[in-house]
N, C-alpha and C. Protein backbone atom coordinates (compact mmCIF):
# COMPACT_ATOMS: atom_id res chain seq x y z
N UNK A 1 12.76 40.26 65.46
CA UNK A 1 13.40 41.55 65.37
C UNK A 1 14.88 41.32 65.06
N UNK A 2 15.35 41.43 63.92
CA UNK A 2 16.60 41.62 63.49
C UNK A 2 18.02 42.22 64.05
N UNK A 3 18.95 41.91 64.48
CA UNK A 3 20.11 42.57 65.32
C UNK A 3 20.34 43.78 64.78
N UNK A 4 20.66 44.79 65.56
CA UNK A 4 21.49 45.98 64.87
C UNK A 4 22.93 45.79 64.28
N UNK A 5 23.47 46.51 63.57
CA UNK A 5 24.87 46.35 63.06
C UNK A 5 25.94 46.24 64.21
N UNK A 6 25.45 47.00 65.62
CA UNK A 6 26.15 46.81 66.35
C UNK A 6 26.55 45.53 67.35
N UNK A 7 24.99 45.36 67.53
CA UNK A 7 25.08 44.02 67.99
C UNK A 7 25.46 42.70 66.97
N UNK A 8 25.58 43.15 66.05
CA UNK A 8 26.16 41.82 65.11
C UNK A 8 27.45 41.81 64.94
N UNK A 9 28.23 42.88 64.88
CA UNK A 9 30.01 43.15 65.02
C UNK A 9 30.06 42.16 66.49
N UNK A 10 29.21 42.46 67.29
CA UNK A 10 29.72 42.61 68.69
C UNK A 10 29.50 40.64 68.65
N UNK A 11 28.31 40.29 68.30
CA UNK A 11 28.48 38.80 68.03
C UNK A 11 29.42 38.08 67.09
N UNK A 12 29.76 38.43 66.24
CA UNK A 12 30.74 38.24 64.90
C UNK A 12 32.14 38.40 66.32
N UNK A 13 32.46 39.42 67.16
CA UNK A 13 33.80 39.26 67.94
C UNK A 13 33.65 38.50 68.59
N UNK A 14 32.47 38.09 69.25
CA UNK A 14 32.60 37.09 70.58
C UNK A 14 32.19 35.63 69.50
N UNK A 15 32.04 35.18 68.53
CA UNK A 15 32.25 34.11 68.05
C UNK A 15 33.64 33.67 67.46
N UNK A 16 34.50 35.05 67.32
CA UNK A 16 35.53 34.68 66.72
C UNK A 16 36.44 34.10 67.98
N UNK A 17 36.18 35.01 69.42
CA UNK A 17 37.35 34.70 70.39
C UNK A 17 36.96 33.12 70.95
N UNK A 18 35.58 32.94 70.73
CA UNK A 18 35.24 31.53 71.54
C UNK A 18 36.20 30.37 70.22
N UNK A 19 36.27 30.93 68.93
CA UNK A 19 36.69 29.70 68.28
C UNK A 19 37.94 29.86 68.33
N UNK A 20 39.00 31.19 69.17
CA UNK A 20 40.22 31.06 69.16
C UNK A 20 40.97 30.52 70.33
N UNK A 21 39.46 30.45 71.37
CA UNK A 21 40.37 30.02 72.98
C UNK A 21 39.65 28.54 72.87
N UNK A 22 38.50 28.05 72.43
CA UNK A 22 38.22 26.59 72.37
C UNK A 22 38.02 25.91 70.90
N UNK A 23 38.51 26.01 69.99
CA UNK A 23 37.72 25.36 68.78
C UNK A 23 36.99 24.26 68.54
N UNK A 24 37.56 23.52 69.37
CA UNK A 24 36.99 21.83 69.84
C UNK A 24 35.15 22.17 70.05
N UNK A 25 35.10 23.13 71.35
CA UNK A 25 34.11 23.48 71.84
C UNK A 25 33.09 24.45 71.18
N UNK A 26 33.67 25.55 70.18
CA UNK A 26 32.87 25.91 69.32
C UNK A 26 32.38 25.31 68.56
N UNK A 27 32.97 24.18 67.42
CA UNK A 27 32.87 22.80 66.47
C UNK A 27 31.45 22.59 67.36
N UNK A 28 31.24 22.25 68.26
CA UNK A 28 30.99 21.23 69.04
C UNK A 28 29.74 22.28 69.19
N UNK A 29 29.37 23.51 69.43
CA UNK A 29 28.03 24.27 69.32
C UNK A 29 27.35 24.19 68.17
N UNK A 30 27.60 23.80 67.14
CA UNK A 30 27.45 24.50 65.55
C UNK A 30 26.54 22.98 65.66
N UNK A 31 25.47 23.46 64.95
CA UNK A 31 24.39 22.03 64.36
C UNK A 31 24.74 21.67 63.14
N UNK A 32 24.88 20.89 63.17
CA UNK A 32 25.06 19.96 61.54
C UNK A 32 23.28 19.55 61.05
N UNK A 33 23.38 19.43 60.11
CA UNK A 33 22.02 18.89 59.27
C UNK A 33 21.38 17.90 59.87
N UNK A 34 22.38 17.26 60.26
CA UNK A 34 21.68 15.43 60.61
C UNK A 34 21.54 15.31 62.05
N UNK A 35 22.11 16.59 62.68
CA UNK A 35 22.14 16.90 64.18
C UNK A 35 20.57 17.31 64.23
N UNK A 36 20.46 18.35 63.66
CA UNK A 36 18.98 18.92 63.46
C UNK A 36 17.82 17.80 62.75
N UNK A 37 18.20 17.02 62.17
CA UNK A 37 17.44 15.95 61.95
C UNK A 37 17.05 14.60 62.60
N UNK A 38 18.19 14.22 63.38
CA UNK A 38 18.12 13.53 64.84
C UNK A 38 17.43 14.15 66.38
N UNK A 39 17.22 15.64 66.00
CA UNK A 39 16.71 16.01 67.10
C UNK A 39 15.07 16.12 66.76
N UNK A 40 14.78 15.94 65.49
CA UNK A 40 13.87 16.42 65.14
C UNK A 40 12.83 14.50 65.04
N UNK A 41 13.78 13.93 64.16
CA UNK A 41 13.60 12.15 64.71
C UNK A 41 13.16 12.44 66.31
N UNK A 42 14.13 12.59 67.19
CA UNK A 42 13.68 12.10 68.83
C UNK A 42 12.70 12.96 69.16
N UNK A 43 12.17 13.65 68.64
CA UNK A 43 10.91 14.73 68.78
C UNK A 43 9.71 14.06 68.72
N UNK A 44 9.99 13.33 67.41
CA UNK A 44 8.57 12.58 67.05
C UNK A 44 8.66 11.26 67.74
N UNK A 45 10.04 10.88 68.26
CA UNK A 45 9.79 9.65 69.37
C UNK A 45 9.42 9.71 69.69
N UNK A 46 9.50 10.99 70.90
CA UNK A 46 8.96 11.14 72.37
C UNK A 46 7.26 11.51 72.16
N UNK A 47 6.86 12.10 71.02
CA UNK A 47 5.51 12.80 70.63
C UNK A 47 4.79 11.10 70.47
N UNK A 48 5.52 10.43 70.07
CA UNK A 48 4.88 8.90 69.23
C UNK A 48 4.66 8.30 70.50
N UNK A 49 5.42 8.21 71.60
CA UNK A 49 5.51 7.30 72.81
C UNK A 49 4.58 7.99 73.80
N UNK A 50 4.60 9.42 73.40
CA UNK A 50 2.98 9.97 74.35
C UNK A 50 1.85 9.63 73.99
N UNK A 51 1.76 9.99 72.72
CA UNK A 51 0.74 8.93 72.38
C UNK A 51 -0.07 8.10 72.49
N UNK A 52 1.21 7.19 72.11
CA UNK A 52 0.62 5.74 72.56
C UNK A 52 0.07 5.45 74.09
N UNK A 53 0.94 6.19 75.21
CA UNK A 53 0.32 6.20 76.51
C UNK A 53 -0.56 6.66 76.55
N UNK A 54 -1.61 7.52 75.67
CA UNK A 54 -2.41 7.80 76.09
C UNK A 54 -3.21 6.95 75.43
N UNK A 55 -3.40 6.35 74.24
CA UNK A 55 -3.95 5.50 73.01
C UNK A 55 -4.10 4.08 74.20
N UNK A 56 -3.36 3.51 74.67
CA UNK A 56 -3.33 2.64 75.52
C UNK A 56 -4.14 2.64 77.45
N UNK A 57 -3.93 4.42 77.37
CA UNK A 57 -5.07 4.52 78.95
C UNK A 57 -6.48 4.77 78.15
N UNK A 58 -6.52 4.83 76.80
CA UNK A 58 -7.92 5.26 76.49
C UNK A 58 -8.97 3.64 76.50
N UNK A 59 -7.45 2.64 75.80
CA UNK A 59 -7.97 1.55 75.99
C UNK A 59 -8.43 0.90 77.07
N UNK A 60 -7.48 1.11 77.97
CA UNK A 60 -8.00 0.70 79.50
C UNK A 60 -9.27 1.01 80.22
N UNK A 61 -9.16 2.26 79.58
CA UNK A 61 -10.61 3.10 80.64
C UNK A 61 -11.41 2.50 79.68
N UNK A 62 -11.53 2.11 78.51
CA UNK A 62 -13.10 1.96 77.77
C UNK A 62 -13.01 0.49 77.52
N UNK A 63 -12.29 -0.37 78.42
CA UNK A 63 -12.12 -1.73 78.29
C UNK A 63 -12.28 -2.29 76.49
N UNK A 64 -11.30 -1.52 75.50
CA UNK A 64 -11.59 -1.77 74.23
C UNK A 64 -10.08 -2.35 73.91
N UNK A 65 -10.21 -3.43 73.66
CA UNK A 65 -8.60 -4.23 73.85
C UNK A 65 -7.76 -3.74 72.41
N UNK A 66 -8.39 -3.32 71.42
CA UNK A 66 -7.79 -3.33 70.20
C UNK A 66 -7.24 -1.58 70.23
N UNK A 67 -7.88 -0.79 71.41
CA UNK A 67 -7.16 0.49 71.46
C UNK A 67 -5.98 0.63 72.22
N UNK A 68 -6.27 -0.69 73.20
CA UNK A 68 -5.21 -0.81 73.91
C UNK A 68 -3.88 -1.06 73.07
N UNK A 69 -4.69 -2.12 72.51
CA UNK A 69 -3.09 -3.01 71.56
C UNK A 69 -2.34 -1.74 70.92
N UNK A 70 -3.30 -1.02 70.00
CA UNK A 70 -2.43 -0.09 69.23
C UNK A 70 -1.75 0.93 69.27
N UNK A 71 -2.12 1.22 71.02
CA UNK A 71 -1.41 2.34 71.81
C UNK A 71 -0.36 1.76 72.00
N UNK A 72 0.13 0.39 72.32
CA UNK A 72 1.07 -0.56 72.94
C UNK A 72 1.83 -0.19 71.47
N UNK A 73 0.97 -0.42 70.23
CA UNK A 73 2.05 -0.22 69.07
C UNK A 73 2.86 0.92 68.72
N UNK A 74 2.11 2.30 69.10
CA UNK A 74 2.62 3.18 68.68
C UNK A 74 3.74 3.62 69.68
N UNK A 75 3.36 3.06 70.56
CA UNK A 75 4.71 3.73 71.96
C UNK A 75 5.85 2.88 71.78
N UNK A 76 5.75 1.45 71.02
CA UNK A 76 6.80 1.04 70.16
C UNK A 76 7.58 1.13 69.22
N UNK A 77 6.69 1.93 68.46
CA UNK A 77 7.20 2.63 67.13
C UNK A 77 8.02 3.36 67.62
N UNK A 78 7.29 4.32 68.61
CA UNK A 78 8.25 5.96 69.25
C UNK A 78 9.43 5.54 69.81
N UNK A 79 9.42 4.42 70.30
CA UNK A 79 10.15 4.16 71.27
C UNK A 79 11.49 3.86 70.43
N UNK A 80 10.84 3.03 69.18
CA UNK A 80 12.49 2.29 68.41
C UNK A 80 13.03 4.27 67.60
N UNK A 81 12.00 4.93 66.91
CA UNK A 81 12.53 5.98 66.44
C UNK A 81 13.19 7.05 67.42
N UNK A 82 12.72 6.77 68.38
CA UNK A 82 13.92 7.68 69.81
C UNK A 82 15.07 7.30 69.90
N UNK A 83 14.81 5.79 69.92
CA UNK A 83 16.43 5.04 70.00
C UNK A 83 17.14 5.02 68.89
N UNK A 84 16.39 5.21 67.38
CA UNK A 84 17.31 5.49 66.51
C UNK A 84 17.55 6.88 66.73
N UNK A 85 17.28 7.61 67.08
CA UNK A 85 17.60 9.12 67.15
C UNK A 85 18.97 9.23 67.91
N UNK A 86 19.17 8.55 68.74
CA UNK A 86 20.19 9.19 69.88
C UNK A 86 21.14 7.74 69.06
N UNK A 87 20.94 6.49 68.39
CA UNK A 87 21.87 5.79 68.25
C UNK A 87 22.97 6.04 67.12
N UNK A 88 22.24 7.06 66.50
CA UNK A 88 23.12 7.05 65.55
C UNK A 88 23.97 8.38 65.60
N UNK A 89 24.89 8.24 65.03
CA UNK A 89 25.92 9.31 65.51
C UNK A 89 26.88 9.55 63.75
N UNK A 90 27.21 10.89 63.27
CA UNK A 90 27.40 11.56 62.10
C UNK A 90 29.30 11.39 62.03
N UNK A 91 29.47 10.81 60.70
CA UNK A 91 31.03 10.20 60.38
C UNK A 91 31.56 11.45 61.20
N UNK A 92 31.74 12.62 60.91
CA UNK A 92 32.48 13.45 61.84
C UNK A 92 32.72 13.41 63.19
N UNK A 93 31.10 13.08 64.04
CA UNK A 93 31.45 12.79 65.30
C UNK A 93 31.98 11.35 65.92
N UNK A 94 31.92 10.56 64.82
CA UNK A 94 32.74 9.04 65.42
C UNK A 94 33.60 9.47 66.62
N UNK A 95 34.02 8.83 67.43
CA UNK A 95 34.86 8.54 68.33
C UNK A 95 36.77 8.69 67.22
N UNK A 96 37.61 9.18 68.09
CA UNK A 96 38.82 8.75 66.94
C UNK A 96 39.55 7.62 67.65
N UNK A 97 40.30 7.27 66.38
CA UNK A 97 40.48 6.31 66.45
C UNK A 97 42.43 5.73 67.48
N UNK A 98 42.23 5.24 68.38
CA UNK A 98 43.61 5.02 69.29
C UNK A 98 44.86 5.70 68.53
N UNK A 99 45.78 5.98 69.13
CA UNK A 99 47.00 6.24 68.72
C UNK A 99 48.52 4.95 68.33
N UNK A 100 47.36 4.16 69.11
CA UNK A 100 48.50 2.91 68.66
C UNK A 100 48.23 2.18 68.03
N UNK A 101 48.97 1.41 67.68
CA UNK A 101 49.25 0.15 65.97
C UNK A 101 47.77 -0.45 66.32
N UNK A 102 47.11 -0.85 65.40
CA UNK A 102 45.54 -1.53 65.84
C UNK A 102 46.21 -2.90 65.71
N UNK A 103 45.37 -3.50 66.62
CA UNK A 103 45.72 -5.08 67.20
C UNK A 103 45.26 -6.40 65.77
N UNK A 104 45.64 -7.23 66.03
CA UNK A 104 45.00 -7.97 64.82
C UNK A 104 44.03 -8.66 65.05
N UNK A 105 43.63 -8.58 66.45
CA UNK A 105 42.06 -9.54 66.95
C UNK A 105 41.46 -7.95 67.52
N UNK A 106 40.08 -7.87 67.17
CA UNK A 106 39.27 -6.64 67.98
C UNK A 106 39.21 -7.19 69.01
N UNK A 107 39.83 -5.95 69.86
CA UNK A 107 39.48 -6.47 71.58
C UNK A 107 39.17 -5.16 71.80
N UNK A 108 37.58 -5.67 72.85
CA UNK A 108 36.74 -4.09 73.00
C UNK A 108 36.29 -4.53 74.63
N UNK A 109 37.07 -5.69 75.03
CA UNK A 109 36.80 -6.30 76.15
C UNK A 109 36.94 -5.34 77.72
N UNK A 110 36.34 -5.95 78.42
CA UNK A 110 37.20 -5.06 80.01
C UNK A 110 38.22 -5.43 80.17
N UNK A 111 38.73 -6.56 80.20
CA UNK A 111 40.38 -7.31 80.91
C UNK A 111 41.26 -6.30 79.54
N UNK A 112 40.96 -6.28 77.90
CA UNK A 112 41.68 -5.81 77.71
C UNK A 112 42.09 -4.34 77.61
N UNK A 113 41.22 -3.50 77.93
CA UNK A 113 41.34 -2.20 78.30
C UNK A 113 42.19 -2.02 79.65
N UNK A 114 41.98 -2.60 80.53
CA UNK A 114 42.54 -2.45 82.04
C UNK A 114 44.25 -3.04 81.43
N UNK A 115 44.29 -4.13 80.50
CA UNK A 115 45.45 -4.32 80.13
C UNK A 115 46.66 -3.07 79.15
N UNK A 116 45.49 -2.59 78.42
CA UNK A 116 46.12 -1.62 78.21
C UNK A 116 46.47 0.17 78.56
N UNK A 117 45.40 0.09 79.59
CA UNK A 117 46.08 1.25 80.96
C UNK A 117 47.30 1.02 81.28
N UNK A 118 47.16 -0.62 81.66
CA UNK A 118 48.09 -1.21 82.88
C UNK A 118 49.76 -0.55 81.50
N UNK A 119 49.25 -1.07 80.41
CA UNK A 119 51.05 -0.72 79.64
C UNK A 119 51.22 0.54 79.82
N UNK A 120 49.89 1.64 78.81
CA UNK A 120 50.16 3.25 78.68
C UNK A 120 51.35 3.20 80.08
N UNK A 121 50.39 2.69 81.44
CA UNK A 121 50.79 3.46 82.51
C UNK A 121 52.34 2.98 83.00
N UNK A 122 52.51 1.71 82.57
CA UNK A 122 53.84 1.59 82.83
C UNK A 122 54.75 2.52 82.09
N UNK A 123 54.62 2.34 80.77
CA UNK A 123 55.35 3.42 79.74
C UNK A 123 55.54 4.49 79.83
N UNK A 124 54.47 5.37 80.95
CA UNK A 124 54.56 6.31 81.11
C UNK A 124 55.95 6.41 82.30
N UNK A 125 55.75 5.80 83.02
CA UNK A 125 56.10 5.56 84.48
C UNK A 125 57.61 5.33 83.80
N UNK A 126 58.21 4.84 82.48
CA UNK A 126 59.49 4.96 82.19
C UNK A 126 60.61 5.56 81.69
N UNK A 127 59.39 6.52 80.91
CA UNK A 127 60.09 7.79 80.38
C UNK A 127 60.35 8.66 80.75
């Protein structure tokens, strides 16, 4: 059932004020293509990995080892296409990137993160 004109002004205002008091957070509602296609990937994970649990109790109960095996396969399959689902992440949503000069060795370490709190926080502590 289609909105009335009224109720669509009235959604058209309350989408405009959510993107004027959070934009970050509106951005952040809106599906992208590959969003809807990653959800749609981990769909058929989780559908592939039921499956197989059941492909694998069918084997058990009918002591037939080769139904077993292939239930074992398909809940593997599901399992790697779930994990590609949630692993991959769309150039827009990357992480951004630090505000300071990038280092000339990648350090993604613990000692050097705690090292570089430890400066922010001095720096802060001087200004």
């Amino acid at each position: 059932m289609p909105l009335s004109e009224h109720e669509q002004r009235l959604l058209e205002q309350m989408e405009k004020a959510l993107y004027a008091e959070d934009p970050k957070f509106a951005t952040s509602l809106r599906s992208t293509p590959g969003a809807r296609a990653a959800r749609g990937r981990a769909a058929l994970g989780v559908l592939a990995v039921l499956a197989g649990m059941g492909l694998l109790l069918a084997g058990v109960a009918t002591t037939v080892i080769a139904l077993g095996v292939l239930g074992f396969v398909v809940m593997l399959v599901g399992a790697v296409v779930l994990y590609s689902a949630f692993g991959t992440r769309a150039p827009d949503e990357a992480a951004p990137a630090p505000a300071e000069a990038p280092r000339s060795r990648k350090s993604s370490g613990f000692m050097d993160r705690m090292e570089d709190r430890w400066r922010r926080r001095s720096d802060d502590g001087q200004q």
